[in-house]
N, C-alpha and C. Protein backbone atom coordinates (compact mmCIF):
# COMPACT_ATOMS: atom_id res chain seq x y z
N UNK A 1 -102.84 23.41 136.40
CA UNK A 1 -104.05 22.63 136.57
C UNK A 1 -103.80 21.13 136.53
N UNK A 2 -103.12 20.77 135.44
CA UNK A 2 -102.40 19.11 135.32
C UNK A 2 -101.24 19.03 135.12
N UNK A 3 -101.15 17.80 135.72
CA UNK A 3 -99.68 17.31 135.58
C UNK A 3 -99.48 15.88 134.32
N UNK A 4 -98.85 15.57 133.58
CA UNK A 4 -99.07 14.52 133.38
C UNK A 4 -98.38 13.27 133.39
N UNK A 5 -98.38 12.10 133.90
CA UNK A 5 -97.25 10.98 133.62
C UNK A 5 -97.24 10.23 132.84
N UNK A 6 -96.15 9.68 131.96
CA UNK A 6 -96.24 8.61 130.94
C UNK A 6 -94.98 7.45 131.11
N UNK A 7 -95.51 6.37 131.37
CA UNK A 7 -94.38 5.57 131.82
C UNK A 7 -93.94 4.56 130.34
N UNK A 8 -93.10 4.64 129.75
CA UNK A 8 -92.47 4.22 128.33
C UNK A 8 -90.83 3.22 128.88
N UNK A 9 -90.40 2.20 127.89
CA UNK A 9 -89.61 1.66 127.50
C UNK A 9 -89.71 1.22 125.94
N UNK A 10 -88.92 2.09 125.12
CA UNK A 10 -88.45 2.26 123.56
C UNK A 10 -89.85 2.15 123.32
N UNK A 11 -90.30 3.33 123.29
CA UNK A 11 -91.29 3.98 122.84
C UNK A 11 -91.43 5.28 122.18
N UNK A 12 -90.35 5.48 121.58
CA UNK A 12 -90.08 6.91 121.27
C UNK A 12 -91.52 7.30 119.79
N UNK A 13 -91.63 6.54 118.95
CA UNK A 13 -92.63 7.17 118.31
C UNK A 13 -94.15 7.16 118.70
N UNK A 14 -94.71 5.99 119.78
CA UNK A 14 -95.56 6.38 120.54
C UNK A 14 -95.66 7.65 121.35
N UNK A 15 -94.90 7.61 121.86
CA UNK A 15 -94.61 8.92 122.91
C UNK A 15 -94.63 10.27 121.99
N UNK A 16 -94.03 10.34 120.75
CA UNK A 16 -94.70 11.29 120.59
C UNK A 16 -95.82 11.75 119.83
N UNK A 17 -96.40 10.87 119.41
CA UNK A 17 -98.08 10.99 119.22
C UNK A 17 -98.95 11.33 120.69
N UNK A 18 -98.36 10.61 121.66
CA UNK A 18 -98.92 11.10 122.84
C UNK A 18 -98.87 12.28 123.25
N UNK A 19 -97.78 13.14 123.16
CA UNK A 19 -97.21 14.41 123.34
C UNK A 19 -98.07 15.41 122.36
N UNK A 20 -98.07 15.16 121.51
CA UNK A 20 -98.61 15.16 120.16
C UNK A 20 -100.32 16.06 121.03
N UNK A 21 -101.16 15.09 121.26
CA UNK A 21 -102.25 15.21 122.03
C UNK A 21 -102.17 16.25 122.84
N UNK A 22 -101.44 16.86 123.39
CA UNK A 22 -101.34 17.62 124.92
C UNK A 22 -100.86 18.57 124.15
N UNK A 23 -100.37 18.84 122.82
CA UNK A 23 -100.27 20.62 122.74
C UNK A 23 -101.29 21.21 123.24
N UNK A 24 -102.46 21.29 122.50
CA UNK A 24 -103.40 22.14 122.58
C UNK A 24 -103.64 22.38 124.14
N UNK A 25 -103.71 21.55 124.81
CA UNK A 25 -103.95 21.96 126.34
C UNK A 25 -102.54 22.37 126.66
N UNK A 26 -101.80 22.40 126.67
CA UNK A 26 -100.37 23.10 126.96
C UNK A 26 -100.61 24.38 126.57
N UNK A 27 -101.17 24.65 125.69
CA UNK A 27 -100.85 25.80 124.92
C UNK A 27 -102.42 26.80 125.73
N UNK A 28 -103.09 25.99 126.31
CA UNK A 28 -104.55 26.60 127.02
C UNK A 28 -103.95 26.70 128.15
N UNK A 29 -102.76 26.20 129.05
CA UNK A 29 -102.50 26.49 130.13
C UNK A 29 -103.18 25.13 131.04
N UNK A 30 -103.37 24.49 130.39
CA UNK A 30 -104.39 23.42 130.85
C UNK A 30 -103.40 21.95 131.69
N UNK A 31 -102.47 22.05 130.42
CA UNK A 31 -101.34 21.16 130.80
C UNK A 31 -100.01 21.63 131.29
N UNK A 32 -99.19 21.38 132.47
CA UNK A 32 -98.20 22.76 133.15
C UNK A 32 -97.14 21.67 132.98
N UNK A 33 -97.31 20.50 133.17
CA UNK A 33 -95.67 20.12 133.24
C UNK A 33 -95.99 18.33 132.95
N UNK A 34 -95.10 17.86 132.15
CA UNK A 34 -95.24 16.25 131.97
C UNK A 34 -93.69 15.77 132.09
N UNK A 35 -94.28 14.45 133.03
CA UNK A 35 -93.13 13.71 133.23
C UNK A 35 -92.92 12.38 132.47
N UNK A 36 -91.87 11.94 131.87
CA UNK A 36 -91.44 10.41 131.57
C UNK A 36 -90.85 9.82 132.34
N UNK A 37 -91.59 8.55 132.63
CA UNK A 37 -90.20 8.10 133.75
C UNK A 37 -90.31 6.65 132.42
N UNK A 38 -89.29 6.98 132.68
CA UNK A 38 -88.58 5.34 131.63
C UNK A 38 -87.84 4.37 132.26
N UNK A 39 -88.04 3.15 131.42
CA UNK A 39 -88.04 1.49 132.15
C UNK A 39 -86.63 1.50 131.17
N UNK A 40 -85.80 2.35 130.79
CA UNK A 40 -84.48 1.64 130.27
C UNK A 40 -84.73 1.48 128.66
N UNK A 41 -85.01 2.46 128.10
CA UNK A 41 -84.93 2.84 126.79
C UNK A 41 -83.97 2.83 125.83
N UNK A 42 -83.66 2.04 125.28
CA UNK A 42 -82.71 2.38 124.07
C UNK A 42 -82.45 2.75 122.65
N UNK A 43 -84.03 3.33 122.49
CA UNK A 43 -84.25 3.67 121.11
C UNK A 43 -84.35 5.32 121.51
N UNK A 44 -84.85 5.95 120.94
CA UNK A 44 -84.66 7.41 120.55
C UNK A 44 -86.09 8.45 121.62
N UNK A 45 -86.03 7.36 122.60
CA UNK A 45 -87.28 7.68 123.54
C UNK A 45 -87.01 9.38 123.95
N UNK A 46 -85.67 9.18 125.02
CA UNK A 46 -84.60 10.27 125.79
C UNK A 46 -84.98 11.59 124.73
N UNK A 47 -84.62 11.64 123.21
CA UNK A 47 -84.14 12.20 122.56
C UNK A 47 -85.68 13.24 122.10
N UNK A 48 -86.81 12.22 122.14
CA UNK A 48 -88.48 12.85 121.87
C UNK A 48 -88.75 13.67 123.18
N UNK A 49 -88.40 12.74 124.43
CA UNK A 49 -88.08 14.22 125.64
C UNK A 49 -88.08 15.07 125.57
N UNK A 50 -86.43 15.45 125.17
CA UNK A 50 -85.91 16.64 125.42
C UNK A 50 -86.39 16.91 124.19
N UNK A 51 -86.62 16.63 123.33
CA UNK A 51 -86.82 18.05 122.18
C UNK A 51 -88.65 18.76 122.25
N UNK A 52 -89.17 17.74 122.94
CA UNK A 52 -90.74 18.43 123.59
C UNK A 52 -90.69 18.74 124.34
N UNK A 53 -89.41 18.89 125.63
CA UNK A 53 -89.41 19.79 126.43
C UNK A 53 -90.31 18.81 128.20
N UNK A 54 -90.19 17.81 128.19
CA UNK A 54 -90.53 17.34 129.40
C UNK A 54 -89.90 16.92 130.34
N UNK A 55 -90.20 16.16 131.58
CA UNK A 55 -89.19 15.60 132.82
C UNK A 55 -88.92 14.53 132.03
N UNK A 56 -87.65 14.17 132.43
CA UNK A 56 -87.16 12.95 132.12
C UNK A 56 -86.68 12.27 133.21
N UNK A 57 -87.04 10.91 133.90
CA UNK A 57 -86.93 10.04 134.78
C UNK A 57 -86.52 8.73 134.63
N UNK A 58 -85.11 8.55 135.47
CA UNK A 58 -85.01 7.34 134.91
C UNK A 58 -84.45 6.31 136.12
N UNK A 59 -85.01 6.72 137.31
CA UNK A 59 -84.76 6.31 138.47
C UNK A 59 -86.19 6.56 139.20
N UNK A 60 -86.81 5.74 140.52
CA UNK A 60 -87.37 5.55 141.07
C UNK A 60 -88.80 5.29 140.38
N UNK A 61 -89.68 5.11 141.56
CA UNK A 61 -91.32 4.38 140.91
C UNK A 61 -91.66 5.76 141.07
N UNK A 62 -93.15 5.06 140.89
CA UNK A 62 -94.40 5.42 140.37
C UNK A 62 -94.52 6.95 141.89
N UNK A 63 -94.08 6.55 143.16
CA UNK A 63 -94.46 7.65 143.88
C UNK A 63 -93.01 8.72 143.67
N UNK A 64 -91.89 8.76 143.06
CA UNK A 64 -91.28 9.37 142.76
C UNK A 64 -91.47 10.29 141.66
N UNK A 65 -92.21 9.97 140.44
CA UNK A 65 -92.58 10.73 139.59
C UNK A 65 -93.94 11.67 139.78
N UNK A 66 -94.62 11.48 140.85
CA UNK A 66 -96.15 11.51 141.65
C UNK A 66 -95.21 12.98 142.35
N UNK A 67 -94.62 12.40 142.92
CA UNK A 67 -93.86 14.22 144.03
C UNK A 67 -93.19 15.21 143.55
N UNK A 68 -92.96 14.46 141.80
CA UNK A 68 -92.18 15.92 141.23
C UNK A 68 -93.44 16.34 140.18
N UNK A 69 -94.51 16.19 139.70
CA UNK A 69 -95.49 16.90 139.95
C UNK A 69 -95.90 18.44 140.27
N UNK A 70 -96.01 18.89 139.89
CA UNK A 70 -96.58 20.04 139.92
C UNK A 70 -98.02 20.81 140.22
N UNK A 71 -98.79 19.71 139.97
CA UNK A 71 -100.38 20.37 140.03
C UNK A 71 -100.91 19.09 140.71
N UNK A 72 -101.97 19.52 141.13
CA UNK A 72 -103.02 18.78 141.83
C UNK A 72 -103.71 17.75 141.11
N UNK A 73 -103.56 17.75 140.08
CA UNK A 73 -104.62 16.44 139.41
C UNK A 73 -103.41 15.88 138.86
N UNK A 74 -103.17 14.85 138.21
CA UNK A 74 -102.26 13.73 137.81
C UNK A 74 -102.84 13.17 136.25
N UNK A 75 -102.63 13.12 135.17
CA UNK A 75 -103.18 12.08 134.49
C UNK A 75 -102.17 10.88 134.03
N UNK A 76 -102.19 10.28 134.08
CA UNK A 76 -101.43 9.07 133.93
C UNK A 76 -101.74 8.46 132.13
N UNK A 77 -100.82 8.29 131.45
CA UNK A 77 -101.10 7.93 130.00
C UNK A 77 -100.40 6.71 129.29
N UNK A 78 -100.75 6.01 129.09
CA UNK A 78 -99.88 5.57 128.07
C UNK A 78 -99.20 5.78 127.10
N UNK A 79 -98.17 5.23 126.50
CA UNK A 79 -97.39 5.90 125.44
C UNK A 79 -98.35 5.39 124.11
N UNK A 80 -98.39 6.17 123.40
CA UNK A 80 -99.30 6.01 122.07
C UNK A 80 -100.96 6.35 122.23
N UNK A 81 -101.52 6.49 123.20
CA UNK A 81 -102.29 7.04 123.82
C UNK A 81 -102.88 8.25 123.09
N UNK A 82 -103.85 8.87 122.63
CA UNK A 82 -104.24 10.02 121.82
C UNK A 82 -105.08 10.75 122.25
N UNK A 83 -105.72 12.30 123.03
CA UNK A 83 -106.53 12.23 123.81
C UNK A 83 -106.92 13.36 122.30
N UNK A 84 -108.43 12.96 122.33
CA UNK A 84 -109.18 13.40 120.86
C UNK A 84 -109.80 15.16 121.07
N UNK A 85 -110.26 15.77 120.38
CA UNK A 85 -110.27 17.07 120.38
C UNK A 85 -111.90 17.31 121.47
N UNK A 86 -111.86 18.20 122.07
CA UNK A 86 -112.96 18.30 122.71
C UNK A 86 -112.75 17.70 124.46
N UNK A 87 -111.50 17.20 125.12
CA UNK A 87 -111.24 16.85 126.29
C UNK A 87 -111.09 17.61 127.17
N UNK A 88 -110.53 18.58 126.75
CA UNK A 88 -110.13 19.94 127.80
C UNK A 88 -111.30 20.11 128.68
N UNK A 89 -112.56 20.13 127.92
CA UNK A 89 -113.61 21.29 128.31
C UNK A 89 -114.22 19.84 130.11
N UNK A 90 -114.38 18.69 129.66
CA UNK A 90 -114.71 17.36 130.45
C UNK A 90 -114.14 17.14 131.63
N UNK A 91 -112.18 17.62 131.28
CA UNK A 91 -111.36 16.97 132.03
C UNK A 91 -111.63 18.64 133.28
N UNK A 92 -111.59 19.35 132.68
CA UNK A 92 -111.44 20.49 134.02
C UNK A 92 -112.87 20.78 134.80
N UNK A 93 -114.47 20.34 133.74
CA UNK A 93 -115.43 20.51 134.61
C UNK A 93 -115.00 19.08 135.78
N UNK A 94 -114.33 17.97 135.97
CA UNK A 94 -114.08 17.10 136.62
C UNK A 94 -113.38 17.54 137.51
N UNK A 95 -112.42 18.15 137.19
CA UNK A 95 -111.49 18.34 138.27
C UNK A 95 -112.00 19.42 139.12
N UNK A 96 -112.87 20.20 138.58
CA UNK A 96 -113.52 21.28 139.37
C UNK A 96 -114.66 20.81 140.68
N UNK A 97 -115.31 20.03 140.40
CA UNK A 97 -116.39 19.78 140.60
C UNK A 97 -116.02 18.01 141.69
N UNK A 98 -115.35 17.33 141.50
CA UNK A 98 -115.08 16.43 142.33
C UNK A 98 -113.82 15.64 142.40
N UNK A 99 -113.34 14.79 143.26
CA UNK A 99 -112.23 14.59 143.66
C UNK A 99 -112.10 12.86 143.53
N UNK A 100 -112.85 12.11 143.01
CA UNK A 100 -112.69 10.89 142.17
C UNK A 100 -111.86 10.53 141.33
N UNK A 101 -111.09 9.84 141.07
CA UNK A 101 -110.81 9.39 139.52
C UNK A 101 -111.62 9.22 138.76
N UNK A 102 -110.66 9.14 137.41
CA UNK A 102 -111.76 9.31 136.16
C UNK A 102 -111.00 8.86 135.17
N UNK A 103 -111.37 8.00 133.91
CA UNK A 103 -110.95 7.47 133.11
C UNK A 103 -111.86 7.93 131.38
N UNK A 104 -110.50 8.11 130.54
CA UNK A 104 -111.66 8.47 129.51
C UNK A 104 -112.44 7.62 128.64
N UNK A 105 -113.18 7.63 127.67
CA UNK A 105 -113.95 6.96 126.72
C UNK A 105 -113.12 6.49 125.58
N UNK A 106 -113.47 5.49 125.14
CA UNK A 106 -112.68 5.18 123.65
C UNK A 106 -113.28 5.70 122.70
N UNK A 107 -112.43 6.22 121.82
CA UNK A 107 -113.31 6.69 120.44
C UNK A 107 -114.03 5.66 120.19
N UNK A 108 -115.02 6.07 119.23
CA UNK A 108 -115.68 5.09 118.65
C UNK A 108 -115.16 3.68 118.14
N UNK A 109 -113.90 4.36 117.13
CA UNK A 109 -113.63 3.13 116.25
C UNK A 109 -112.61 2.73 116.97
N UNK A 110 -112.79 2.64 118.58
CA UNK A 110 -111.60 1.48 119.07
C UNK A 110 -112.42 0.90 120.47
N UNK A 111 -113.53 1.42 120.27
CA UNK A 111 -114.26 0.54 121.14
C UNK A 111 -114.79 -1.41 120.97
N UNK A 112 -113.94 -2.22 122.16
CA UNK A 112 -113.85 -3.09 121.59
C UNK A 112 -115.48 -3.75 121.83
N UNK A 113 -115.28 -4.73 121.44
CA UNK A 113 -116.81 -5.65 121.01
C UNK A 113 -116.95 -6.59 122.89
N UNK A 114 -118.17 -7.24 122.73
CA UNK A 114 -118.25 -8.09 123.69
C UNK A 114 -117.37 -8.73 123.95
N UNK A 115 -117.56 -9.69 122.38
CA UNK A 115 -116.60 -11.03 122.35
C UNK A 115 -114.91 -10.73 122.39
N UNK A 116 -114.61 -9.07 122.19
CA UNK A 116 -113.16 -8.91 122.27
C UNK A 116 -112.57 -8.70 123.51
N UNK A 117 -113.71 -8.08 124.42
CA UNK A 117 -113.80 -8.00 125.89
C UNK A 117 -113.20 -9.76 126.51
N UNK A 118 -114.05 -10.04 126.46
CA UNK A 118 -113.66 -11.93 127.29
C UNK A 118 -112.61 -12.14 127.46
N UNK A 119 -112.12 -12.83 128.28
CA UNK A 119 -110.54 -13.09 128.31
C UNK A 119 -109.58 -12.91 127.81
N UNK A 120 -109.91 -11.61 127.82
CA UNK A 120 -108.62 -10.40 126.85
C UNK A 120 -107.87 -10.21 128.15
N UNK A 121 -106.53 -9.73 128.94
CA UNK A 121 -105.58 -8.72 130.13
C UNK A 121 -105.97 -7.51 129.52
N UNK A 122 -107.07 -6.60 130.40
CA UNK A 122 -106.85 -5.79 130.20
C UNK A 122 -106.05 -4.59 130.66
N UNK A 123 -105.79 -4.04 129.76
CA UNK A 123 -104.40 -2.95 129.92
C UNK A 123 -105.20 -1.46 130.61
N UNK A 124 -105.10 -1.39 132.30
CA UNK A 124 -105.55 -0.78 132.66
C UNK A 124 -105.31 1.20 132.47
N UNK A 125 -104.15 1.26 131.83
CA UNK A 125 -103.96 2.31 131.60
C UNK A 125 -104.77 3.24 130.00
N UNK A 126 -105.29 1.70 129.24
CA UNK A 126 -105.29 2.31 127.95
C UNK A 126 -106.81 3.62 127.77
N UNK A 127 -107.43 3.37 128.46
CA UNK A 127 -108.14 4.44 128.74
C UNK A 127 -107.67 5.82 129.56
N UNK A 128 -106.26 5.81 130.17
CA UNK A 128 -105.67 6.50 130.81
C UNK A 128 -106.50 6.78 132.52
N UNK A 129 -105.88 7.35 132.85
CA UNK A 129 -106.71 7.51 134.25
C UNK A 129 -105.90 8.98 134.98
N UNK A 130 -107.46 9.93 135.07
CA UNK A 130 -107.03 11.09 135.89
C UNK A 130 -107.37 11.13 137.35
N UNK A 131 -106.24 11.36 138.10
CA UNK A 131 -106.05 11.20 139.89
C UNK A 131 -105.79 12.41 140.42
N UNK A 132 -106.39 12.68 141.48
CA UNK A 132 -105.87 13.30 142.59
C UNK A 132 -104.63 12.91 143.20
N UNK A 133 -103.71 14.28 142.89
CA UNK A 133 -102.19 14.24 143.27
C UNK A 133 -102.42 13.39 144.89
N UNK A 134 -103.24 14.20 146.21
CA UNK A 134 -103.14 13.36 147.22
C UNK A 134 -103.48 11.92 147.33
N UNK A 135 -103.77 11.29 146.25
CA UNK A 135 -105.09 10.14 146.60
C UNK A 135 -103.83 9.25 145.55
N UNK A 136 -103.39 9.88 144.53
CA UNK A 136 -101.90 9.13 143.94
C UNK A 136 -101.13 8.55 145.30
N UNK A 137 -100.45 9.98 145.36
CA UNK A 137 -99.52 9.81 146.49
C UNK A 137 -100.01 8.28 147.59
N UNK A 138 -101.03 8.73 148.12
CA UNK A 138 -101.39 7.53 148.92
C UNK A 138 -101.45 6.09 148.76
N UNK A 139 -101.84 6.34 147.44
CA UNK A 139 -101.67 4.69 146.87
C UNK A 139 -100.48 4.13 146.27
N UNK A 140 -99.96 4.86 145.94
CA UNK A 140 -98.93 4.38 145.56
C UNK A 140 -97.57 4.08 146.29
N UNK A 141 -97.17 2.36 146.46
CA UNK A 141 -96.23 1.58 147.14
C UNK A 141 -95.07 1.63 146.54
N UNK A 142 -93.98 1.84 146.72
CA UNK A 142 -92.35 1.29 146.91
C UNK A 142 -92.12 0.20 145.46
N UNK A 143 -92.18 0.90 144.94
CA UNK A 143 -91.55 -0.04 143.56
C UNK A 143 -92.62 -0.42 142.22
N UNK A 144 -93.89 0.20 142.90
CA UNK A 144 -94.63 0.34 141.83
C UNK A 144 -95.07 1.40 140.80
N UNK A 145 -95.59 0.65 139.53
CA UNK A 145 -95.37 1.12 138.38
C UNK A 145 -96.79 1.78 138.39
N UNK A 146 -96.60 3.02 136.99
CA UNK A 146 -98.11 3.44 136.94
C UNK A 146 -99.44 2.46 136.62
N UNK A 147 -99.00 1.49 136.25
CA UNK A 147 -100.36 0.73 135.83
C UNK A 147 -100.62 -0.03 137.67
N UNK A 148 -99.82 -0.35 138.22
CA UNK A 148 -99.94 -0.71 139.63
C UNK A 148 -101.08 -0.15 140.43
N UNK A 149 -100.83 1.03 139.58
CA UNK A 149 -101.15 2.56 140.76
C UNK A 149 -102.89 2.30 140.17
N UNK A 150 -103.00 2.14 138.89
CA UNK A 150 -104.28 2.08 138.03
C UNK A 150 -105.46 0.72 138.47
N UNK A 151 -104.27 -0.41 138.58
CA UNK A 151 -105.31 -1.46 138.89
C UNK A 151 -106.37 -1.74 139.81
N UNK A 152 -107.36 -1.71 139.04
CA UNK A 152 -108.25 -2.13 140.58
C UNK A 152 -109.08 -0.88 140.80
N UNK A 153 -108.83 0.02 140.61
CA UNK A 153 -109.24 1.73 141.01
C UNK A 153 -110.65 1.81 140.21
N UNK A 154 -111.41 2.14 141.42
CA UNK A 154 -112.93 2.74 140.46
C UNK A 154 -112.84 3.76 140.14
N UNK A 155 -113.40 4.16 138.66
CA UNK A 155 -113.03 5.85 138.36
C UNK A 155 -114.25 6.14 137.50
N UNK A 156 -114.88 7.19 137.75
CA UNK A 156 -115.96 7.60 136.54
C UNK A 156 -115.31 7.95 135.33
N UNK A 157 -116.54 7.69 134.21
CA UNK A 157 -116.32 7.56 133.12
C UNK A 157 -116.32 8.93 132.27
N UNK A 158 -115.11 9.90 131.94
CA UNK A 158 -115.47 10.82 131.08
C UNK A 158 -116.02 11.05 129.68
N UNK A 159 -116.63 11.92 129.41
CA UNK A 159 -117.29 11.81 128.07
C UNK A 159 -116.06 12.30 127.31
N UNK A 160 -114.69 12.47 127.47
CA UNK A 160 -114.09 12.81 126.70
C UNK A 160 -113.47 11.75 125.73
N UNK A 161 -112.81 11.32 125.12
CA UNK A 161 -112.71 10.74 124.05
C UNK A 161 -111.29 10.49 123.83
N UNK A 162 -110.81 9.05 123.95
CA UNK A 162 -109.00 8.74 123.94
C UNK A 162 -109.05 7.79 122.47
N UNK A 163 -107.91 7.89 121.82
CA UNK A 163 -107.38 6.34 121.29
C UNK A 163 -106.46 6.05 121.65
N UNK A 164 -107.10 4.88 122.37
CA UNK A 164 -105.76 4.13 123.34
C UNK A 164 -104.40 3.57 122.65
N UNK A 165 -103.42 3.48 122.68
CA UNK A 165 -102.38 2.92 122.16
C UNK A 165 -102.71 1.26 121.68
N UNK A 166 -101.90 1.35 120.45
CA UNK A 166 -101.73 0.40 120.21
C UNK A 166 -101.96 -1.03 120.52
């Protein structure tokens, strides 16, 4: 049903709090295969990989990790990223039902304020963003990164519930 990507450099204890998140849908059949593609890691990133059992990438962009993929929907995550209990049921009436992107909700207690909003960069991934494998593929150019792929993209808002990284 999903695929998922997480693009990390020495992120190994983020990453696996993120991983962390996706048992339970792994274990529902919900989640089939996750990829890392890494920016050149030298902390113990490689090593949280392989012992959770995911792709490990450490060559080409954003449409290279997009074609080894497995399922039709894509979610794209950040490392440290937390997707909260109760997502499963949101993320698959979505994927059932229409072919949009979609981004999730912040928990409560990381929803930021007005005044934290204002001329903050925001980090388009930290809400994560779920894509259509074809509509990835398409957008995504020759050397770009997953947040590349994220910027700019209108996506409805799921009621499901993330804490965004760090």
């Amino acid at each position: 049903m999903l695929s998922v990507i997480i693009e990390t450099k020495n992120n190994a204890e983020d990453l696996a709090l993120t991983l962390a998140s996706l048992v339970p849908a792994a274990v529902d059949g919900v989640v089939r295969d996750v990829t890392v593609r890494d920016h050149g890691s030298s902390d113990q990133t490689r090593q949280v990989c392989e012992d959770a059992g995911v792709r490990w990438l450490e060559i080409g962009d954003i449409g290279h990790a997009i074609k080894q993929t497995r399922c039709d929907w894509i979610l794209l995550l950040a490392p440290g990223a937390r997707l909260l209990d109760g997502w499963i049921e949101p993320v698959a009436a979505h994927m059932q039902k229409l072919t949009s992107p979609a981004r999730f909700t912040r928990s409560r207690g990381h929803r930021l304020s007005l005044f934290a909003r204002i001329g903050r960069s925001q980090d388009v991934l930290a809400e994560g963003l779920l894509i259509h494998k074809k509509q990835a593929s398409a957008l995504a150019k020759s050397g770009m990164n997953a947040e590349g792929l994220a910027r700019g993209l209108a996506a409805k808002r799921l009621t499901a519930e993330i804490a965004p990284a760090n």
